[in-house]
PDB file of N, CA and C in Angstrom:
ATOM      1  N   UNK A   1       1.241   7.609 -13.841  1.00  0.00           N
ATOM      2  CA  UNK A   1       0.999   7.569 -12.437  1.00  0.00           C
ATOM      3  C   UNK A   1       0.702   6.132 -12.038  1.00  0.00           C
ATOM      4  N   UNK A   2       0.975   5.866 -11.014  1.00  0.00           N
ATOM      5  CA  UNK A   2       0.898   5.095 -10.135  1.00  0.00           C
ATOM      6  C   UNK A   2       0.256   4.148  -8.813  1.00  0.00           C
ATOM      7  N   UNK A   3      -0.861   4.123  -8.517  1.00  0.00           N
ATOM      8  CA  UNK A   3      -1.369   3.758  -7.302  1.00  0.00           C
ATOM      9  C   UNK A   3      -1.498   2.702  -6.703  1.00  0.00           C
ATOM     10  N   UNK A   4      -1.507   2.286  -5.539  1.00  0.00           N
ATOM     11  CA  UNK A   4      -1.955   1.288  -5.065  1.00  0.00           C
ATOM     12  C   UNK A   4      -2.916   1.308  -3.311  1.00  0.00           C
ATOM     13  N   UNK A   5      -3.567   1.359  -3.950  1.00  0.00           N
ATOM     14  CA  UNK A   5      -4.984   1.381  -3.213  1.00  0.00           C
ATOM     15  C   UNK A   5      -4.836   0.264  -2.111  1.00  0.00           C
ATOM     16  N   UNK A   6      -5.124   0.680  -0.994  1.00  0.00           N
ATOM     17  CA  UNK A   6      -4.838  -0.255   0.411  1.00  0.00           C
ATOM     18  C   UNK A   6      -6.627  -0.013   1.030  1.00  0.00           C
ATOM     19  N   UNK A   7      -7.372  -0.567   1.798  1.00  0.00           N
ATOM     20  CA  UNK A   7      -8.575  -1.175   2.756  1.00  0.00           C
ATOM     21  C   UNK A   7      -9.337  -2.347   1.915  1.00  0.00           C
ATOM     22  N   UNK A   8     -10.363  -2.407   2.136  1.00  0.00           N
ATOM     23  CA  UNK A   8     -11.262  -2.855   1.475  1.00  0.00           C
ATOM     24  C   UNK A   8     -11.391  -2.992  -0.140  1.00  0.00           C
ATOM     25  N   UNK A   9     -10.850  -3.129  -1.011  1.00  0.00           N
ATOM     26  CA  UNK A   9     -10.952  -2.585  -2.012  1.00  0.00           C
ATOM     27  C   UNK A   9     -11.056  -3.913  -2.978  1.00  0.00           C
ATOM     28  N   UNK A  10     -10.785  -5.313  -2.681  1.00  0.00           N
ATOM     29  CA  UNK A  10     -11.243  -6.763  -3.375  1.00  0.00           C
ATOM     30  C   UNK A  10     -12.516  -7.190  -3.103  1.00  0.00           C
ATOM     31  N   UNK A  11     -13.248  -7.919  -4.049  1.00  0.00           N
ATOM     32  CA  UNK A  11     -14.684  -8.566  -3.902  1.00  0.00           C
ATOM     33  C   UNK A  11     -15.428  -7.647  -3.691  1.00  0.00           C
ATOM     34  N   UNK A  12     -15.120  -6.093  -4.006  1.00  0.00           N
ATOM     35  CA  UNK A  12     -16.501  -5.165  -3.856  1.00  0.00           C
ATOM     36  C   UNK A  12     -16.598  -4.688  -5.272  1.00  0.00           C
ATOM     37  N   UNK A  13     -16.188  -4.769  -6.202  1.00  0.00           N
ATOM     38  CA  UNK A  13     -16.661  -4.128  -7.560  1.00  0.00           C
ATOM     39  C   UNK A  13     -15.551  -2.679  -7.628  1.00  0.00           C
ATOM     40  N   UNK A  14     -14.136  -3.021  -6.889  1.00  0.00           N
ATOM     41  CA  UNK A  14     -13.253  -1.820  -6.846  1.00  0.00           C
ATOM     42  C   UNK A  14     -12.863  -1.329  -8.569  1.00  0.00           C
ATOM     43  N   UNK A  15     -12.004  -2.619  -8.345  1.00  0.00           N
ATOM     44  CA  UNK A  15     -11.563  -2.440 -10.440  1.00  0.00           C
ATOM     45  C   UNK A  15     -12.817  -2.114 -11.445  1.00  0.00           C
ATOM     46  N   UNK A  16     -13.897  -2.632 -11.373  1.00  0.00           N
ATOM     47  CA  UNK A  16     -15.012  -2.155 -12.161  1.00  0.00           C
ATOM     48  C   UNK A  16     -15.369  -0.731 -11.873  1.00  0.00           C
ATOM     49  N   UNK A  17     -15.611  -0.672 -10.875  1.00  0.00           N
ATOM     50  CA  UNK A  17     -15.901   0.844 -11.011  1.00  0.00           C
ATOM     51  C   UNK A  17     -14.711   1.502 -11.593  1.00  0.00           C
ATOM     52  N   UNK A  18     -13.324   1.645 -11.364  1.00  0.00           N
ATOM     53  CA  UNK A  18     -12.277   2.235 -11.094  1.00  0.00           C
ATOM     54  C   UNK A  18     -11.793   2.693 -12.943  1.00  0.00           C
ATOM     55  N   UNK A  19     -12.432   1.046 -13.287  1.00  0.00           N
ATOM     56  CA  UNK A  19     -12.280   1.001 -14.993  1.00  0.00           C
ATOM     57  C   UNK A  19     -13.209   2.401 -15.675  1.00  0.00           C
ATOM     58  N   UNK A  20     -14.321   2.002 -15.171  1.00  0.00           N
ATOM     59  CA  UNK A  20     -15.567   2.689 -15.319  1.00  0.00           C
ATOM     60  C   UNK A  20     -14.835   4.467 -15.568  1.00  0.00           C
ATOM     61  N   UNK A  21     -14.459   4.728 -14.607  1.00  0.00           N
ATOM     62  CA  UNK A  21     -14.078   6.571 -13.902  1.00  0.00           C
ATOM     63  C   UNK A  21     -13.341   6.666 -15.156  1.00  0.00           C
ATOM     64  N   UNK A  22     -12.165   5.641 -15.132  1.00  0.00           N
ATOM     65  CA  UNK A  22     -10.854   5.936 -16.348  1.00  0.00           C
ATOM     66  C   UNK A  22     -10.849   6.018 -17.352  1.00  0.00           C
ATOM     67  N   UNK A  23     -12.407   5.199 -17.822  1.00  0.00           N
ATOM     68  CA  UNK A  23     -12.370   5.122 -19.302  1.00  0.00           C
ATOM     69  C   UNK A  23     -13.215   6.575 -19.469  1.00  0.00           C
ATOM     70  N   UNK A  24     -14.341   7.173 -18.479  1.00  0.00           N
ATOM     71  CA  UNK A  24     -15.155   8.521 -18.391  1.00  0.00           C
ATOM     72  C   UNK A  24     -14.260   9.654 -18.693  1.00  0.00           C
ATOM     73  N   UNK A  25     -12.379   9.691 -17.793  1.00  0.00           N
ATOM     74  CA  UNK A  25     -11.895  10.440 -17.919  1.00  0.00           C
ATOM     75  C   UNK A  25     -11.227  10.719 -19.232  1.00  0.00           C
ATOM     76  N   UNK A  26     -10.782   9.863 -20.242  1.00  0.00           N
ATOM     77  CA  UNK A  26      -9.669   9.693 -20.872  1.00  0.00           C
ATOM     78  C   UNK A  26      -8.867   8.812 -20.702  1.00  0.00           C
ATOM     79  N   UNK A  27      -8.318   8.270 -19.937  1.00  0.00           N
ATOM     80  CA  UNK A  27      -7.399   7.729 -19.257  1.00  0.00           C
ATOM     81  C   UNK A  27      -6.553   6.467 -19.689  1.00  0.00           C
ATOM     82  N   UNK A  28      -5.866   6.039 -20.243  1.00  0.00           N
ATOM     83  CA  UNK A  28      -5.111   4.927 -20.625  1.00  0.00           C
ATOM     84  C   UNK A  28      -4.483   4.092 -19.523  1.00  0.00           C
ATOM     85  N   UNK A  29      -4.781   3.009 -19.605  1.00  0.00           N
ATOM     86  CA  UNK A  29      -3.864   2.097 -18.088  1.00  0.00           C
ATOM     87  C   UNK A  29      -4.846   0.684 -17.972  1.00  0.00           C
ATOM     88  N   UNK A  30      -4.562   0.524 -16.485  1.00  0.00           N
ATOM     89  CA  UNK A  30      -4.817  -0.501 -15.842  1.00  0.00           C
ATOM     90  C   UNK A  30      -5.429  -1.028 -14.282  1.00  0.00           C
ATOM     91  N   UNK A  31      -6.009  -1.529 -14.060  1.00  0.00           N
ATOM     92  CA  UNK A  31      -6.571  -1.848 -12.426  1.00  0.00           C
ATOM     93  C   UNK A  31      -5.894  -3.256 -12.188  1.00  0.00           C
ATOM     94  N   UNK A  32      -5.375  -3.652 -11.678  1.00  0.00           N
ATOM     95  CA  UNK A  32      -5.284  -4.943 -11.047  1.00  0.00           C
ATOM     96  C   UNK A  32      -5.537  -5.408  -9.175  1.00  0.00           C
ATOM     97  N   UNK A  33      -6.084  -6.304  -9.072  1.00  0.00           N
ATOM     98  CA  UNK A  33      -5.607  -7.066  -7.511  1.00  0.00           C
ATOM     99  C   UNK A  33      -4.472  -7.820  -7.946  1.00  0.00           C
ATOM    100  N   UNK A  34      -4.114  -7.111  -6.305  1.00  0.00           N
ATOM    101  CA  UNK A  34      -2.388  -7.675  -5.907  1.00  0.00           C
ATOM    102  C   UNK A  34      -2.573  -8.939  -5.013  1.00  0.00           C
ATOM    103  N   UNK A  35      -1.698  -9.527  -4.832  1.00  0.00           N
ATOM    104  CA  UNK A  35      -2.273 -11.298  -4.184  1.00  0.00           C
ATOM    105  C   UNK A  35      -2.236 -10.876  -2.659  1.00  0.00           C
ATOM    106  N   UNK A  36      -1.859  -9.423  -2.096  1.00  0.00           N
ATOM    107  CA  UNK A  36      -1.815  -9.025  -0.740  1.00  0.00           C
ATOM    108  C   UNK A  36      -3.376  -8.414  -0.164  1.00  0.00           C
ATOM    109  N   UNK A  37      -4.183  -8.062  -1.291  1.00  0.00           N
ATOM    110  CA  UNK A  37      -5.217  -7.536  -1.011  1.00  0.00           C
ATOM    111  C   UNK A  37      -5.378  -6.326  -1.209  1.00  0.00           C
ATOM    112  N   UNK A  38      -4.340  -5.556  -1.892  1.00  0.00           N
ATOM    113  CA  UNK A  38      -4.581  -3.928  -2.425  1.00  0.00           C
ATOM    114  C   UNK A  38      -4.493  -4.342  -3.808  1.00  0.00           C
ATOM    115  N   UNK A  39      -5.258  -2.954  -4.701  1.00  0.00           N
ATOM    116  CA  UNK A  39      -5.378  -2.968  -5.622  1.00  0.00           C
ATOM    117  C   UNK A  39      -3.861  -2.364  -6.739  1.00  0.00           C
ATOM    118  N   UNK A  40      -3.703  -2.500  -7.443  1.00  0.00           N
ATOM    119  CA  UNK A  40      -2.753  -1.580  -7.999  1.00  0.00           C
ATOM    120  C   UNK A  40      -3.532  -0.862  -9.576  1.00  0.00           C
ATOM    121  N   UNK A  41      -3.274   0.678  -9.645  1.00  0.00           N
ATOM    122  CA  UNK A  41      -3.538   1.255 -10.827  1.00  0.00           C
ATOM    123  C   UNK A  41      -2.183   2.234 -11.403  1.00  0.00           C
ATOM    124  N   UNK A  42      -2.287   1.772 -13.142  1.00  0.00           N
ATOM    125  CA  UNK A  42      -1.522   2.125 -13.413  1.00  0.00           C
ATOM    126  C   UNK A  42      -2.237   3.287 -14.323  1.00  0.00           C
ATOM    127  N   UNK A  43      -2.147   4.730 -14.756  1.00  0.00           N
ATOM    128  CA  UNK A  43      -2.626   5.224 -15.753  1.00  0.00           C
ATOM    129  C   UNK A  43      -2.203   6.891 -15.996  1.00  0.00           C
ATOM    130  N   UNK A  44      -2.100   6.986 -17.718  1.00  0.00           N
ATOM    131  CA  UNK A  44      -1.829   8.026 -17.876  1.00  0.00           C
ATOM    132  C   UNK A  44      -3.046   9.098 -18.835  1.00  0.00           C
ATOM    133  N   UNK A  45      -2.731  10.098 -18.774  1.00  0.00           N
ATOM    134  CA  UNK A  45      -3.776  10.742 -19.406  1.00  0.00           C
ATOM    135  C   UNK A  45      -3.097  12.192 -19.240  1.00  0.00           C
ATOM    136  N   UNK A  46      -4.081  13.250 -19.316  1.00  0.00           N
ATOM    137  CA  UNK A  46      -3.864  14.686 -19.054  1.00  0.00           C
ATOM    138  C   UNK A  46      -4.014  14.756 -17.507  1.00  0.00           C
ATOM    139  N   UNK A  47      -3.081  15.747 -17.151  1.00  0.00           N
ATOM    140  CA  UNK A  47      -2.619  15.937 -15.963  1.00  0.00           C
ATOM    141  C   UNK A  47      -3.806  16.645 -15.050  1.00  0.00           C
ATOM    142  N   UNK A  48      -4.810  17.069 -15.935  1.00  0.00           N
ATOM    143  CA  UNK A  48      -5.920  17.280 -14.920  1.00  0.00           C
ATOM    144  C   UNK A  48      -7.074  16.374 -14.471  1.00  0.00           C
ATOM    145  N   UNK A  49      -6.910  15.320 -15.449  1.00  0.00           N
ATOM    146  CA  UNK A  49      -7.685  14.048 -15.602  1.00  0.00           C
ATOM    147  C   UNK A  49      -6.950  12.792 -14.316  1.00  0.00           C
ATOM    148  N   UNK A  50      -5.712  13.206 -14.496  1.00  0.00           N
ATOM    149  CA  UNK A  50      -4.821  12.206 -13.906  1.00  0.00           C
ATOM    150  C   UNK A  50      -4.804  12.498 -11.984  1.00  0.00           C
ATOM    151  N   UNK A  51      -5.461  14.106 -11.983  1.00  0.00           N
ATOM    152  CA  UNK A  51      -5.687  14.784 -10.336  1.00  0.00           C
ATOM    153  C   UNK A  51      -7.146  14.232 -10.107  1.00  0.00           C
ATOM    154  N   UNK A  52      -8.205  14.571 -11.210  1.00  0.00           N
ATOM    155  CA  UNK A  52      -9.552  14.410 -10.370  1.00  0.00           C
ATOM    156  C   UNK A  52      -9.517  12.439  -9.907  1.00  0.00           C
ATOM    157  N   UNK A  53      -8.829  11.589 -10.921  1.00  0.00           N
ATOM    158  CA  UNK A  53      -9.135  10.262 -10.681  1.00  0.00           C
ATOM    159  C   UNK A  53      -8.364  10.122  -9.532  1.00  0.00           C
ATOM    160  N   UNK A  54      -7.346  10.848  -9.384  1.00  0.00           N
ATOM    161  CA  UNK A  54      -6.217  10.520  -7.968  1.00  0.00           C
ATOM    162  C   UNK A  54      -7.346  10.606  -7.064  1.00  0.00           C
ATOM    163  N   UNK A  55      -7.890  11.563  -6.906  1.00  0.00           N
ATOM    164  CA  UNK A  55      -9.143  11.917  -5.815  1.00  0.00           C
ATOM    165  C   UNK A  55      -9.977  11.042  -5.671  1.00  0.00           C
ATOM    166  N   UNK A  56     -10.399  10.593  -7.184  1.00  0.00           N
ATOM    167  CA  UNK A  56     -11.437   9.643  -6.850  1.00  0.00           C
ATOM    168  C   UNK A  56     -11.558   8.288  -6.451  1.00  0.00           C
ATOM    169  N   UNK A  57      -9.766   7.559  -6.259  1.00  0.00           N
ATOM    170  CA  UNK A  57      -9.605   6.581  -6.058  1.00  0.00           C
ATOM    171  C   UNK A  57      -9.785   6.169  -4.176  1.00  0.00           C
ATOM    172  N   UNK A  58      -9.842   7.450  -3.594  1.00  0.00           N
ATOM    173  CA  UNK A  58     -10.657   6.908  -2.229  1.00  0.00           C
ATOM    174  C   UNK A  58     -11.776   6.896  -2.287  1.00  0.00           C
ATOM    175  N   UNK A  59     -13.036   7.089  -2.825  1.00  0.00           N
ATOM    176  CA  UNK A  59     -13.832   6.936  -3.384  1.00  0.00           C
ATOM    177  C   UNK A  59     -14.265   5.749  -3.598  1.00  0.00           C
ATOM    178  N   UNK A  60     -13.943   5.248  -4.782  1.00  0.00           N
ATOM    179  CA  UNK A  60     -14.246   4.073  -5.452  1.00  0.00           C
ATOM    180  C   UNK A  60     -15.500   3.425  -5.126  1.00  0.00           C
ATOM    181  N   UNK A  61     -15.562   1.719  -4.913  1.00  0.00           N
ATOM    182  CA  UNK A  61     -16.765   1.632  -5.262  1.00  0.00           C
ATOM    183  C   UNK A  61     -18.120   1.991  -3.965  1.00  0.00           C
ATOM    184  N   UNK A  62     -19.251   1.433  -4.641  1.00  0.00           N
ATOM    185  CA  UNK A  62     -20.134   1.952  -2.743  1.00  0.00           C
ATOM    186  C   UNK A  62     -19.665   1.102  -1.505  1.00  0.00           C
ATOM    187  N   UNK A  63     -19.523  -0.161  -2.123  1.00  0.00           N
ATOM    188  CA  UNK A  63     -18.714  -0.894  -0.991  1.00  0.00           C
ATOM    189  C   UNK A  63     -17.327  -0.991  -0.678  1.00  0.00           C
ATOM    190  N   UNK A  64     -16.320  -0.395  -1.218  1.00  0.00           N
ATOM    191  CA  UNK A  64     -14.982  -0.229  -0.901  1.00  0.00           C
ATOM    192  C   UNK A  64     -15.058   0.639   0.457  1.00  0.00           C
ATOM    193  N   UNK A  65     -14.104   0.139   0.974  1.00  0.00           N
ATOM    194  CA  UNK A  65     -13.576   1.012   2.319  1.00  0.00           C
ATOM    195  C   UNK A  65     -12.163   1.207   1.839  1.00  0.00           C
ATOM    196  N   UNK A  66     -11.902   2.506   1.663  1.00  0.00           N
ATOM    197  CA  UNK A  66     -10.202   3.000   1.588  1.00  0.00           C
ATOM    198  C   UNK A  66      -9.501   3.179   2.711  1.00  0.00           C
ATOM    199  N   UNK A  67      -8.453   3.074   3.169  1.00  0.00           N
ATOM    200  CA  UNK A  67      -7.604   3.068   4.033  1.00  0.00           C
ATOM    201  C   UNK A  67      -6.275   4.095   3.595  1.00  0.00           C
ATOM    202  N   UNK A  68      -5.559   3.786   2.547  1.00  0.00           N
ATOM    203  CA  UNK A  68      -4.789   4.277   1.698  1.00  0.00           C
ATOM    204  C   UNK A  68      -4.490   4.691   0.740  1.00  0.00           C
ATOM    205  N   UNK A  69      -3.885   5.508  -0.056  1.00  0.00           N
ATOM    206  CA  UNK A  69      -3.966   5.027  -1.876  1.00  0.00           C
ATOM    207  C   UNK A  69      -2.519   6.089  -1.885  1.00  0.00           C
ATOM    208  N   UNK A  70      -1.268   5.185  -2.079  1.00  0.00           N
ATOM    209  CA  UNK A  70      -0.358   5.605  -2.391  1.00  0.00           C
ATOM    210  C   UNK A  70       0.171   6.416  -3.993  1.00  0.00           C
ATOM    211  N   UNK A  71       0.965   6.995  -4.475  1.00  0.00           N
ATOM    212  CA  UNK A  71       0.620   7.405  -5.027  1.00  0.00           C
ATOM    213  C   UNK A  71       1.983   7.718  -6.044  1.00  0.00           C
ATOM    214  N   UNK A  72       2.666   7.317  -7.054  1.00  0.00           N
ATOM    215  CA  UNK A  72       3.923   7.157  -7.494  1.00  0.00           C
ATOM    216  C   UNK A  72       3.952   7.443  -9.011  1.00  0.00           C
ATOM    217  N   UNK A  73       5.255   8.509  -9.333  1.00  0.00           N
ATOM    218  CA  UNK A  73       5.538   8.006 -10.795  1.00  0.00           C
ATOM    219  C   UNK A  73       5.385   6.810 -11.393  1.00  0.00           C
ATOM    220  N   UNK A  74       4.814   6.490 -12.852  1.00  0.00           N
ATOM    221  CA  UNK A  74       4.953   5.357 -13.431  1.00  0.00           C
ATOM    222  C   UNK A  74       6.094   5.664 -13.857  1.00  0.00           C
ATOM    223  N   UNK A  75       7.117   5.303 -15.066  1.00  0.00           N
ATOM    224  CA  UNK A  75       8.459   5.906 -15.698  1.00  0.00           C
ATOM    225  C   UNK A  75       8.177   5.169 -16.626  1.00  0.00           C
ATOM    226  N   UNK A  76       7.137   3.829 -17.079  1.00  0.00           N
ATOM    227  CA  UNK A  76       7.983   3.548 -18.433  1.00  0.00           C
ATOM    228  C   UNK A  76       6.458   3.209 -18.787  1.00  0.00           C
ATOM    229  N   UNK A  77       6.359   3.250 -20.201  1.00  0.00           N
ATOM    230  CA  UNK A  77       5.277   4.062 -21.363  1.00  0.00           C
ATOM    231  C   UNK A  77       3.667   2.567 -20.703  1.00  0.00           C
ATOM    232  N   UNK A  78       2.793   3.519 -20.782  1.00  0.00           N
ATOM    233  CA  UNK A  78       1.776   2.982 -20.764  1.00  0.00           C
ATOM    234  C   UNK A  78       0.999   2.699 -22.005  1.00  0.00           C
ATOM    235  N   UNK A  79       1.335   1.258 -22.294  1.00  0.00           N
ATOM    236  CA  UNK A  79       0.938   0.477 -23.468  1.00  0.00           C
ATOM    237  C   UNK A  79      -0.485   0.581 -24.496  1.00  0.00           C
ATOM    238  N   UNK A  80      -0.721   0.959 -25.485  1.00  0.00           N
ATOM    239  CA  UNK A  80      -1.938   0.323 -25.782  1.00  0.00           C
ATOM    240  C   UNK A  80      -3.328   1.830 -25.572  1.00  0.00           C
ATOM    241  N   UNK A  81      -4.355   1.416 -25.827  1.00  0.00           N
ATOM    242  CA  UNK A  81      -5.664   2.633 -25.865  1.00  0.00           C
ATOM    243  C   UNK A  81      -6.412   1.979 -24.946  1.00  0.00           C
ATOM    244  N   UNK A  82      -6.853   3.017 -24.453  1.00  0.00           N
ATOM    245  CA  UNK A  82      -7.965   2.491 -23.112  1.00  0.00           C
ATOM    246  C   UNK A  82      -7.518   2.009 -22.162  1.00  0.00           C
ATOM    247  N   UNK A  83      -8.464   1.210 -20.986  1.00  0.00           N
ATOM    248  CA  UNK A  83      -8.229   1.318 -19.851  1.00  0.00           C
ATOM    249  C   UNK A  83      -8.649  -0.627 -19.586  1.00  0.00           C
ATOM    250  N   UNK A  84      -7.937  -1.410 -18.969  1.00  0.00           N
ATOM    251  CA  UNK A  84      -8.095  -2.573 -19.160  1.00  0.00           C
ATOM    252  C   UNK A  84      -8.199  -2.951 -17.110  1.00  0.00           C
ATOM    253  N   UNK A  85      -8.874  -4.412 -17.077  1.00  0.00           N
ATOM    254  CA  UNK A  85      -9.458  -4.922 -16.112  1.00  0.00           C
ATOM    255  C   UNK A  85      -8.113  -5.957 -15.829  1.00  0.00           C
ATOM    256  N   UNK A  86      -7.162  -5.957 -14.970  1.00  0.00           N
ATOM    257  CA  UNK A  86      -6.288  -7.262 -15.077  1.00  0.00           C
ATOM    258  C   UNK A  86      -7.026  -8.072 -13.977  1.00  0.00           C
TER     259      UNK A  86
END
C-alpha cells in the first residue's frame, strides 16, 4: 500500500509517530517528506494491519492537521524488515 498524506503533516513529529504505529502493527515500509509538503508512506503487512494504520494515518501526530491521505497499490516488493524514517 501506498499513501500520501496531504495538510499539516511536516515539522510536527508526523513520520515519528507514523514509524511508531507501523512498527506496533507489524508493518514493513517507509515514511518519507516529499519536497511539496505531504508525506509519503509506503507499507506492507497483513491486510488487517494494513486497514487499522490506513485509518490511523488521519490521525497521526497531536499536532498534524490532515487534509487528505490518498491511498494506492504499491506493486513492487517492499524491501528489507521493519519500518524505516526516510
Amino acid at each position: 500500500m501506498q499513501c500520501v498524506v496531504s495538510g499539516r503533516v511536516q515539522g510536527v513529529w508526523y513520520r515519528a509517530t507514523t514509524q511508531r504505529k507501523a512498527m506496533a502493527l507489524g508493518l514493513n515500509g517507509w515514511v518519507s517528506n516529499l519536497p511539496d509538503g505531504r508525506v509519503e508512506i509506503v507499507a506492507a503487512g497483513p491486510a488487517a494491519a494494513i486497514a487499522e494504520f490506513c485509518g490511523w494515518l488521519w490521525e497521526g501526530s497531536p499536532a498534524a492537521t490532515v487534509t487528505a491521505v490518498a491511498v494506492a497499490d504499491y506493486t513492487q516488493p517492499v524491501p528489507g524488515e521493519g519500518f524505516a524514517t526516510r
